[in-house]
N, C-alpha and C. Protein backbone atom coordinates (compact mmCIF):
# COMPACT_ATOMS: atom_id res chain seq x y z
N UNK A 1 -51.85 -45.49 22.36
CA UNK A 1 -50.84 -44.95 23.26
C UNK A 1 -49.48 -44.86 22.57
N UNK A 2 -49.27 -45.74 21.53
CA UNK A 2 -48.31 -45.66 21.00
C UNK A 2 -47.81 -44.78 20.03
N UNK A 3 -49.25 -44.48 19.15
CA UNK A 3 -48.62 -43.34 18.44
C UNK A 3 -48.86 -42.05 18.75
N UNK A 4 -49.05 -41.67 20.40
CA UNK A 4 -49.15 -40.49 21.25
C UNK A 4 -47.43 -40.63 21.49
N UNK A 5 -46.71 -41.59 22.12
CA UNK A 5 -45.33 -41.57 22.07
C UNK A 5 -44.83 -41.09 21.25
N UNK A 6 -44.97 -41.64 19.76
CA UNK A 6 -43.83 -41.86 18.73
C UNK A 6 -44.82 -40.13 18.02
N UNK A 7 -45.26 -39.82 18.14
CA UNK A 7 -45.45 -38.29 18.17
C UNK A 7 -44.80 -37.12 18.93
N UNK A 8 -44.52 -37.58 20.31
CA UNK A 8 -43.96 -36.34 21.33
C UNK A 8 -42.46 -37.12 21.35
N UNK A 9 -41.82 -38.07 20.19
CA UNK A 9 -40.54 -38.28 19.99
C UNK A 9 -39.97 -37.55 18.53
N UNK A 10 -40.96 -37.66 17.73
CA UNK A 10 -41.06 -36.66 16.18
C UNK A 10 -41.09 -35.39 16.76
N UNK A 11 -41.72 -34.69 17.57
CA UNK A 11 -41.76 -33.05 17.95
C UNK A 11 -40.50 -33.13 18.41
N UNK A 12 -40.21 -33.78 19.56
CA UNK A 12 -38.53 -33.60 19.97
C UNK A 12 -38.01 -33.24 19.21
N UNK A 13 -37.59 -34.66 18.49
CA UNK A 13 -36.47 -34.62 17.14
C UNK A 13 -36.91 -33.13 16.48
N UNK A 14 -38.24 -32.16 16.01
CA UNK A 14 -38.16 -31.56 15.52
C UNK A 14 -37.68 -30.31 16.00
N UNK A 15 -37.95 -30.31 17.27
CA UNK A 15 -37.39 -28.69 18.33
C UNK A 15 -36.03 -28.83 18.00
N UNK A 16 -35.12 -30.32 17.93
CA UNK A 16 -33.92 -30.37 18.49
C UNK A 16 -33.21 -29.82 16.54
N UNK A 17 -33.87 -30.25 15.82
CA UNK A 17 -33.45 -30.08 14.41
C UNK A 17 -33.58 -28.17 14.21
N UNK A 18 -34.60 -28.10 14.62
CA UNK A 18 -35.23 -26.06 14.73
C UNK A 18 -34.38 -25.10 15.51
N UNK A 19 -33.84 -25.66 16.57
CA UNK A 19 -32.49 -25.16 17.24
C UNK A 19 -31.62 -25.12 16.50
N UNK A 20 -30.91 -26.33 15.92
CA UNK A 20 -29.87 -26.38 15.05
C UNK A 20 -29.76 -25.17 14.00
N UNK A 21 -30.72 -25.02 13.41
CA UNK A 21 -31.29 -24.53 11.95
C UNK A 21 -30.89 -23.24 12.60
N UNK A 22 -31.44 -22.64 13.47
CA UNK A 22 -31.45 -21.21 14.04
C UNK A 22 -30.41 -20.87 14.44
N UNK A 23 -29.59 -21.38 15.17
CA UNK A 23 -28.26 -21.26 15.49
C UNK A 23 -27.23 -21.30 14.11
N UNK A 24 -27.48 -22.27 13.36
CA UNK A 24 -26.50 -22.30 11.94
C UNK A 24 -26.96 -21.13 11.47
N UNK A 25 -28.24 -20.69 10.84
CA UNK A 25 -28.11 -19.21 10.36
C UNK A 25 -28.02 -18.32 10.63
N UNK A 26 -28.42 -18.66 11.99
CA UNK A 26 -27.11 -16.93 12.91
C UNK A 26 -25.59 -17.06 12.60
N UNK A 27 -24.74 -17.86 13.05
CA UNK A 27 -23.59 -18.22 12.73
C UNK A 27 -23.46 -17.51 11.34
N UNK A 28 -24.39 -17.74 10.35
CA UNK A 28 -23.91 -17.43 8.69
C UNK A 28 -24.27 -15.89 8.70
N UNK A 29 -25.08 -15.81 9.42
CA UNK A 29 -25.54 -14.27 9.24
C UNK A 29 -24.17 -13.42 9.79
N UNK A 30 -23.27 -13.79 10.91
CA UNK A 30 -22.59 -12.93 11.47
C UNK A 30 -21.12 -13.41 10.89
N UNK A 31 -21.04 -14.57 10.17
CA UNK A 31 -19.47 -14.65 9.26
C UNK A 31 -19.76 -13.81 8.17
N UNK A 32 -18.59 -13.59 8.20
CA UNK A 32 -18.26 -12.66 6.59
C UNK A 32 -16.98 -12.69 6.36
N UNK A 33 -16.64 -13.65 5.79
CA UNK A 33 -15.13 -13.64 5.52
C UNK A 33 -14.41 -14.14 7.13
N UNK A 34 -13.53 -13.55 7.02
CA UNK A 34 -12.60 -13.57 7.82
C UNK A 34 -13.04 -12.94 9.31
N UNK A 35 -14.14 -12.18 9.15
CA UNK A 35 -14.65 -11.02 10.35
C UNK A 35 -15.92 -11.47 10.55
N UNK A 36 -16.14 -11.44 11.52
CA UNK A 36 -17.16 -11.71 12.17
C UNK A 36 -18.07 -10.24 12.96
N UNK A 37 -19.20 -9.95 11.99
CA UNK A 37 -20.04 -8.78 12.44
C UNK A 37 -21.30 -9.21 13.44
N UNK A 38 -20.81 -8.58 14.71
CA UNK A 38 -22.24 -9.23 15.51
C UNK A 38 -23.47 -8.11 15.04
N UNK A 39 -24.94 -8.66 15.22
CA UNK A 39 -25.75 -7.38 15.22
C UNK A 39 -26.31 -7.87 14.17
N UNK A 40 -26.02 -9.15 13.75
CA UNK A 40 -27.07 -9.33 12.39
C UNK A 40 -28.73 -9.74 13.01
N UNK A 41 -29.78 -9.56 12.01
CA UNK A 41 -30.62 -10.06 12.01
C UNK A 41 -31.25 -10.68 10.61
N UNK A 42 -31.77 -11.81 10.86
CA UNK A 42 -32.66 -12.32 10.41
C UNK A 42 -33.88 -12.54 9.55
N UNK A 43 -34.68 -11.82 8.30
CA UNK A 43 -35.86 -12.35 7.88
C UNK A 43 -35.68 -13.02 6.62
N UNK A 44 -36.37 -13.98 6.65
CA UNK A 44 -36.95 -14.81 5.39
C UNK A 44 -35.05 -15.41 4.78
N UNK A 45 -34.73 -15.50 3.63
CA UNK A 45 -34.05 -15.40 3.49
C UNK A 45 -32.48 -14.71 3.25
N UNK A 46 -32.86 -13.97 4.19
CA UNK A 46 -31.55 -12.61 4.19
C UNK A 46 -31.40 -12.53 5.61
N UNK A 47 -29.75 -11.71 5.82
CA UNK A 47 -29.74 -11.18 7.29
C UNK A 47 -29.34 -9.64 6.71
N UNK A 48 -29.66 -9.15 7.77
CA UNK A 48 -29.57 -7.30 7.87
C UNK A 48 -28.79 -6.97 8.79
N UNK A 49 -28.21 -5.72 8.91
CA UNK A 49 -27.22 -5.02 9.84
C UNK A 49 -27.49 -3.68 9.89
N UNK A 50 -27.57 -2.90 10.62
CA UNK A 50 -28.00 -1.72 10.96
C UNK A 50 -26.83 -1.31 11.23
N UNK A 51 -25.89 -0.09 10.66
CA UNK A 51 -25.30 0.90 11.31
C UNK A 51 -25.23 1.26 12.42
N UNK A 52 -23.72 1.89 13.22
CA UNK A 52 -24.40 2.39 14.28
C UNK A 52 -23.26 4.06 13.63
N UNK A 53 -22.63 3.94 12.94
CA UNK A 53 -21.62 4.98 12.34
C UNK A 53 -23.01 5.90 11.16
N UNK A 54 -21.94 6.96 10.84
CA UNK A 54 -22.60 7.90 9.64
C UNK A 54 -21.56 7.90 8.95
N UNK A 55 -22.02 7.85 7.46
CA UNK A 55 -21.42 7.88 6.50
C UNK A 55 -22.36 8.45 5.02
N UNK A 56 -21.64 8.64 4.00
CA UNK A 56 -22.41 9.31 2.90
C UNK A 56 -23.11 7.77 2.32
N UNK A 57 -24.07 7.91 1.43
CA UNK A 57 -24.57 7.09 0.63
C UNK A 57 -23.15 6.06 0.25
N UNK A 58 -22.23 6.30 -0.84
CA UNK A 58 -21.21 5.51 -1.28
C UNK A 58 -20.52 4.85 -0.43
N UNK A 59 -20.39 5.58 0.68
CA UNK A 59 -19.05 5.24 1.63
C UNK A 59 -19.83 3.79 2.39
N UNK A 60 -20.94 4.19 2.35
CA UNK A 60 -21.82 3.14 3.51
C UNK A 60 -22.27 1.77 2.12
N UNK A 61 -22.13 2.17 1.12
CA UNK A 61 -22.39 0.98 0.57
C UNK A 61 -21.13 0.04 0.20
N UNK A 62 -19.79 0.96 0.47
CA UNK A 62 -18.52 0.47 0.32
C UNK A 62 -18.51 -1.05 1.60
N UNK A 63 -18.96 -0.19 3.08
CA UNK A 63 -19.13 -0.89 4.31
C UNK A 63 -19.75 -1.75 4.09
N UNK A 64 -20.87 -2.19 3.52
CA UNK A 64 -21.64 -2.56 3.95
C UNK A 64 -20.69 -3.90 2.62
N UNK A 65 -20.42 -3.51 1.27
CA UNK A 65 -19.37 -4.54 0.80
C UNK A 65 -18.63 -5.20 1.17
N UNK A 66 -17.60 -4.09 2.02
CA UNK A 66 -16.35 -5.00 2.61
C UNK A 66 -17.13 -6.12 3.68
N UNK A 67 -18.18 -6.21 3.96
CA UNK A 67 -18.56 -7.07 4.78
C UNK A 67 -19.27 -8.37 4.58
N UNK A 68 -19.35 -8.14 2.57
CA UNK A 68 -20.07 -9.64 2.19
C UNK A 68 -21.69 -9.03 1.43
N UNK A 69 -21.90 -8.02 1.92
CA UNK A 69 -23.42 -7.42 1.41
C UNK A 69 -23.53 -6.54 1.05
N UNK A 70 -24.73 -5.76 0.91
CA UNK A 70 -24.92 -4.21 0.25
C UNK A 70 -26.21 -3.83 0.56
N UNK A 71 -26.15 -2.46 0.43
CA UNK A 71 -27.18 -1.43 0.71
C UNK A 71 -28.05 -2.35 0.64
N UNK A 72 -29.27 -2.11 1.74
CA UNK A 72 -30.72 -3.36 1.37
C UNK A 72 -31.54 -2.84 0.77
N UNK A 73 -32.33 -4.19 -0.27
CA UNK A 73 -33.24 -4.00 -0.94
C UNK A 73 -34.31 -4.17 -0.89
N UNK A 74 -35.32 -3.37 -0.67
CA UNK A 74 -36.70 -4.01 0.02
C UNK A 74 -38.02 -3.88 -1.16
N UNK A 75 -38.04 -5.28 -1.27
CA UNK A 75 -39.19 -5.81 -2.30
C UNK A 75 -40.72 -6.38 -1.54
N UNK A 76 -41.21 -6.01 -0.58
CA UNK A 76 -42.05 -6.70 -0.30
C UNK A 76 -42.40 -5.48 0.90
N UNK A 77 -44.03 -5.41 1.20
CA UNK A 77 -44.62 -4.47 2.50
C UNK A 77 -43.93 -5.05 3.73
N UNK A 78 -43.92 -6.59 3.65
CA UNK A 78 -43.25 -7.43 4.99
C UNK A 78 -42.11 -6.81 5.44
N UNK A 79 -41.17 -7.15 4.25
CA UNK A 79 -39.40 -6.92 4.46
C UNK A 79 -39.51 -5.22 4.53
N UNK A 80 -40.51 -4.35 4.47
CA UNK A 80 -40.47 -2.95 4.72
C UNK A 80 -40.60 -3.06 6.12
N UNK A 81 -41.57 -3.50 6.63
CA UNK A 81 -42.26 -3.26 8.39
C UNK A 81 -40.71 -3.92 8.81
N UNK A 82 -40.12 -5.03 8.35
CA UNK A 82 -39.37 -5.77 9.08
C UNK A 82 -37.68 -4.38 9.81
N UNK A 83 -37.53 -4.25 8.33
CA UNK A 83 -36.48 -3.26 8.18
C UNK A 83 -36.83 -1.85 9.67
N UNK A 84 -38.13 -1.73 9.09
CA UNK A 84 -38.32 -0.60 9.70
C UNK A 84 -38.36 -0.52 10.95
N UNK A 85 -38.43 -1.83 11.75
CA UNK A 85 -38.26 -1.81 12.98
C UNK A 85 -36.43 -1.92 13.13
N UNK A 86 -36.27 -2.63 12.38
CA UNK A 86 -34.30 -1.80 12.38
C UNK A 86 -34.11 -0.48 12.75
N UNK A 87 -35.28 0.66 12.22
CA UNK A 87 -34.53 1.54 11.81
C UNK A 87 -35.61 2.95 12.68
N UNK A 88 -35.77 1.96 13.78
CA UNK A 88 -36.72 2.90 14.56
C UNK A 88 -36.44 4.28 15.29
N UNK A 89 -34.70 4.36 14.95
CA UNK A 89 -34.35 5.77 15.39
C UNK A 89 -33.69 6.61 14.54
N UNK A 90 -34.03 7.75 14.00
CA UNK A 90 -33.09 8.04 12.82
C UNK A 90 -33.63 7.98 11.33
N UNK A 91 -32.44 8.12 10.36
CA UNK A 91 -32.62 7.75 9.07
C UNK A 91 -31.27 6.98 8.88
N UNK A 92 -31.51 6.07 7.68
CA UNK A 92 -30.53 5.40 6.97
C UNK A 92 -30.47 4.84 5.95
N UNK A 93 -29.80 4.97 5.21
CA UNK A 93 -29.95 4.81 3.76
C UNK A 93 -30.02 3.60 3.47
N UNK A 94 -30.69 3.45 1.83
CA UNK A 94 -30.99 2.01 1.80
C UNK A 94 -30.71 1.76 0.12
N UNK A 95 -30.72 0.97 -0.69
CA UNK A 95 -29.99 0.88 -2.06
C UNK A 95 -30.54 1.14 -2.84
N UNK A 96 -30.84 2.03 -2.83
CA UNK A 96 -31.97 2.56 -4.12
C UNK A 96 -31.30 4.25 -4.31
N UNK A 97 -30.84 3.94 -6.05
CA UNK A 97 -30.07 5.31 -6.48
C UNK A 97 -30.79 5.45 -8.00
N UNK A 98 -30.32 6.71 -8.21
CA UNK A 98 -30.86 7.30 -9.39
C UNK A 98 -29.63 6.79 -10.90
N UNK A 99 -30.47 6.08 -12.02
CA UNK A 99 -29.18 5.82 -13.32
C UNK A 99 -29.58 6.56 -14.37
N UNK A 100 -28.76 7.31 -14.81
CA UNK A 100 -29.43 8.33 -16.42
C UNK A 100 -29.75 6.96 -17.32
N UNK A 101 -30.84 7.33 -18.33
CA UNK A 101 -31.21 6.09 -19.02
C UNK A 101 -31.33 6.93 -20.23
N UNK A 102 -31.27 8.29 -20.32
CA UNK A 102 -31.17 9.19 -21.49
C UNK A 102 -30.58 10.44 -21.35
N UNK A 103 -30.12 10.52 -22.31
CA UNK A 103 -29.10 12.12 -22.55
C UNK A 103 -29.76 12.89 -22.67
N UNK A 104 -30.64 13.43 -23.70
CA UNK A 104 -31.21 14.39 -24.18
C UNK A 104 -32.34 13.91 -24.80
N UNK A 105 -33.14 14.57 -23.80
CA UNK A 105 -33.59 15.65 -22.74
C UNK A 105 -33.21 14.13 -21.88
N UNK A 106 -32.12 14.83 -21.27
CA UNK A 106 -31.81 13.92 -19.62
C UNK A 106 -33.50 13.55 -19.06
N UNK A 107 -33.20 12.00 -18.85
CA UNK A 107 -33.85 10.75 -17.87
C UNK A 107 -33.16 10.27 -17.13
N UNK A 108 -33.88 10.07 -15.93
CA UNK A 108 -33.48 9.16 -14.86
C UNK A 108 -34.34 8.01 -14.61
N UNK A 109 -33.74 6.98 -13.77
CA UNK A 109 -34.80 6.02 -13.30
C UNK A 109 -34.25 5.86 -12.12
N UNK A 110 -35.20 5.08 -11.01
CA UNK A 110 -34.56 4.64 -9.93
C UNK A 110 -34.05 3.22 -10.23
N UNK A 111 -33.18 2.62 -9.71
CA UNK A 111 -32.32 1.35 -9.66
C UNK A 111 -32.05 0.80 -8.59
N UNK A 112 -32.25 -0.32 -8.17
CA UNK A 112 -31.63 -0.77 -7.22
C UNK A 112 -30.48 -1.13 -6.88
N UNK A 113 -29.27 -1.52 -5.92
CA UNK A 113 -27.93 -1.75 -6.29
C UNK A 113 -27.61 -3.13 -7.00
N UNK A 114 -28.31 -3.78 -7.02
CA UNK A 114 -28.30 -4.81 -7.70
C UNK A 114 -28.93 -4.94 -9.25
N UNK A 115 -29.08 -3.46 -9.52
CA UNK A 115 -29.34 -3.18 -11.20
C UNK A 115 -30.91 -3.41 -11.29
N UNK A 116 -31.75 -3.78 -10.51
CA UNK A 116 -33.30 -4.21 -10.66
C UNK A 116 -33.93 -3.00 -10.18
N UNK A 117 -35.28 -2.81 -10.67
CA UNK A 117 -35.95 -1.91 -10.41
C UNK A 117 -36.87 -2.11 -9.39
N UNK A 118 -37.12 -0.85 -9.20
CA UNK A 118 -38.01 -1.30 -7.43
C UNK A 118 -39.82 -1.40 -7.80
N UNK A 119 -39.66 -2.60 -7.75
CA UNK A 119 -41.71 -3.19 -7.71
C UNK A 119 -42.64 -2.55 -6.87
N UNK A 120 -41.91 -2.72 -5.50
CA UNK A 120 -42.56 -1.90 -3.97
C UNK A 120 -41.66 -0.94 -4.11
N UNK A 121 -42.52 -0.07 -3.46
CA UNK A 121 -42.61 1.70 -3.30
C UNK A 121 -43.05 1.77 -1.81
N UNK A 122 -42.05 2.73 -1.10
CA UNK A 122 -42.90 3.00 0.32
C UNK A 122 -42.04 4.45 0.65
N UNK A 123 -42.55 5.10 -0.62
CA UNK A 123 -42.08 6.92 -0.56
C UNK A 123 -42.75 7.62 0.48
N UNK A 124 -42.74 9.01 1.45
CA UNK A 124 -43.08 9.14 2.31
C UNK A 124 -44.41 10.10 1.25
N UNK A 125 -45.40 10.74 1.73
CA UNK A 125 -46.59 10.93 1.17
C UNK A 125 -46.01 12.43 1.06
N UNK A 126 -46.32 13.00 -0.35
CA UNK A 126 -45.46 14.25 -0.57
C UNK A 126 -43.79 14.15 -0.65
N UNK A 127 -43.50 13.31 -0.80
CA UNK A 127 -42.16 13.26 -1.26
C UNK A 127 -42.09 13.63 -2.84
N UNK A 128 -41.29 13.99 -3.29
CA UNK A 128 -40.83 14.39 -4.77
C UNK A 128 -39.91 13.32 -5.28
N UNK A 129 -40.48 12.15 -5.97
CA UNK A 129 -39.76 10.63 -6.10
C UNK A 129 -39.43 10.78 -7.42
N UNK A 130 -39.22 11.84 -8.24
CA UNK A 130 -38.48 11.97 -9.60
C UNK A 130 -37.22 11.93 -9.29
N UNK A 131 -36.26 10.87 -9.82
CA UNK A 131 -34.77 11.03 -9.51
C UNK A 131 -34.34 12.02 -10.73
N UNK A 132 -33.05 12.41 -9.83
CA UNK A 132 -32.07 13.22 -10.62
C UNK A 132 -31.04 12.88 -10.56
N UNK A 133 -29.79 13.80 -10.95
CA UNK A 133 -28.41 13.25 -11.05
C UNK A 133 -28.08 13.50 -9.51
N UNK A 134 -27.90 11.37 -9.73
CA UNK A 134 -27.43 11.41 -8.01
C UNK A 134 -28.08 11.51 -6.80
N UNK A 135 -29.03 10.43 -7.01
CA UNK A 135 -29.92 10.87 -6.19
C UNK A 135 -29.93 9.84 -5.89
N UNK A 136 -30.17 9.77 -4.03
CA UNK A 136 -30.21 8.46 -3.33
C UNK A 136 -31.27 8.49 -2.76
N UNK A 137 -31.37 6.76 -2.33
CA UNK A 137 -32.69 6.73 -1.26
C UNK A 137 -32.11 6.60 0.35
N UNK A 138 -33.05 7.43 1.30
CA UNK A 138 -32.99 6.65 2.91
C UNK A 138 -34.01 6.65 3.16
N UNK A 139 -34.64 5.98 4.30
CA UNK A 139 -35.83 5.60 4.83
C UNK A 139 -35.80 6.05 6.34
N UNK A 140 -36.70 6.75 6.78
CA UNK A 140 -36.74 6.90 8.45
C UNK A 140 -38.21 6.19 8.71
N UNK A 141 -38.91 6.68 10.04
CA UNK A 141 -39.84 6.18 10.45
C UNK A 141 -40.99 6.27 9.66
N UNK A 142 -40.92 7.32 8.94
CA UNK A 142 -42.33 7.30 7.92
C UNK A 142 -42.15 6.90 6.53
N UNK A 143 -40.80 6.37 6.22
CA UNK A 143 -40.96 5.76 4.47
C UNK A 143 -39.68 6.04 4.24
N UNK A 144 -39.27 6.59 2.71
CA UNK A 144 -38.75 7.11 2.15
C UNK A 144 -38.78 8.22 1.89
N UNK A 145 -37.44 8.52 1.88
CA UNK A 145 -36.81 9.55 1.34
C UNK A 145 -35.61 10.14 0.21
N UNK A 146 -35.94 11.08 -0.55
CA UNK A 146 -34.70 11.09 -1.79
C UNK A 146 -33.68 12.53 -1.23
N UNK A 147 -32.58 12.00 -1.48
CA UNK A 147 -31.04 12.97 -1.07
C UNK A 147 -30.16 12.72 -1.92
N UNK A 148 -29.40 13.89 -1.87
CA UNK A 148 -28.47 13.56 -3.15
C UNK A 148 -26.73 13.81 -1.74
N UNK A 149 -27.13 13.92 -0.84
CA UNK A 149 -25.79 14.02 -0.24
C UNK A 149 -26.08 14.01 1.21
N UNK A 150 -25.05 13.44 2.13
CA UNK A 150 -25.20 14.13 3.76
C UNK A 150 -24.76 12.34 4.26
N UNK A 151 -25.04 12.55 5.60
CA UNK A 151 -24.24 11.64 6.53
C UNK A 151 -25.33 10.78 7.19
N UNK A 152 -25.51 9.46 7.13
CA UNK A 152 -26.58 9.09 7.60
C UNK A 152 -26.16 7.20 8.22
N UNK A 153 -26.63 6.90 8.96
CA UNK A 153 -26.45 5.13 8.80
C UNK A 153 -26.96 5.00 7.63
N UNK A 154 -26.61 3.21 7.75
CA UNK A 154 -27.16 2.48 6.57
C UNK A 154 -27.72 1.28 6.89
N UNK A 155 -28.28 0.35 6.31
CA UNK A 155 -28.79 -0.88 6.64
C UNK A 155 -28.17 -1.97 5.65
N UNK A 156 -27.45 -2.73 5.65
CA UNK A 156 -26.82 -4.05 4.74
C UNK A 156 -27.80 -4.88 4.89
N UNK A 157 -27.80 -5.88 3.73
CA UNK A 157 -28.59 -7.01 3.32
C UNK A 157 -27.45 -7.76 2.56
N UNK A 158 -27.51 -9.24 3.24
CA UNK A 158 -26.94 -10.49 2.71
C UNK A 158 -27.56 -11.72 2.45
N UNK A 159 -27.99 -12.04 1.54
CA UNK A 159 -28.90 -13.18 0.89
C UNK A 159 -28.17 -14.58 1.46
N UNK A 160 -28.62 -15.33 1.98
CA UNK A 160 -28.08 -16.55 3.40
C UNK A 160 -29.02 -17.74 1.95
């Protein structure tokens, strides 16, 4: 009987510690400096922010700076489905741009904003995923997509 007690006093203590935890990384998810952005969410180790403005590729990764983060980077099928329910209306860009890696005969590669290359791929089927000069990524409901210009949300990612 006793260690049926000192069991449903360990789960307590643990709900009451799991609250804490959840509440502190919301709190971190929505400071940024001095400003406080509501609208964050949550996976694994990062929080995300969804746009609700349009802006070009640059301008939205400027935003998404002044706020502590940048364009998101999605390395995993998970953190794709996760995002993608962010981004269930619309398109919005996400950090993946084109860097010349040769002059002649001009190369491109894709890059991520954080200079790493992208492992996961979730291009839309028939997309044309050869970058060129200036070429960005957004993602709508069916994958990816490559643009080199236009007005779109964005999605931020901040590593917590």
């Amino acid at each position: 009987m006793q260690i049926i007690e000192e069991k449903n006093i360990v789960d307590a203590i643990n709900n009451e510690l799991q609250v804490r935890l959840d509440t502190m990384l919301k709190e971190t998810c929505q400071a940024q400096g001095n400003k406080t952005v509501a609208g964050w969410k949550r996976f694994r180790c990062s929080c995300y922010y969804k746009s609700t403005d349009m802006k070009n590729w640059n301008d939205s990764r400027e935003d998404c700076q002044s706020i502590g983060a940048d364009l998101v980077i999605i390395n995993s099928k998970e953190e794709q489905e996760f995002v993608m329910k962010m981004n269930e209306h619309g398109a919005s860009w996400i950090g993946l741009q084109s860097e010349k890696i040769k002059v002649w005969p001009e190369k491109w590669q894709w890059k991520w904003v954080d200079g790493s290359l992208p492992e996961y791929r979730a291009w839309q089927v028939g997309v044309d995923v050869i970058p060129v000069d200036r070429s960005t990524a957004y993602m709508d409901v069916q994958g990816w997509m490559r643009a080199k210009n236009g007005s779109k949300q964005w999605i931020c990612e901040k590593q917590i």
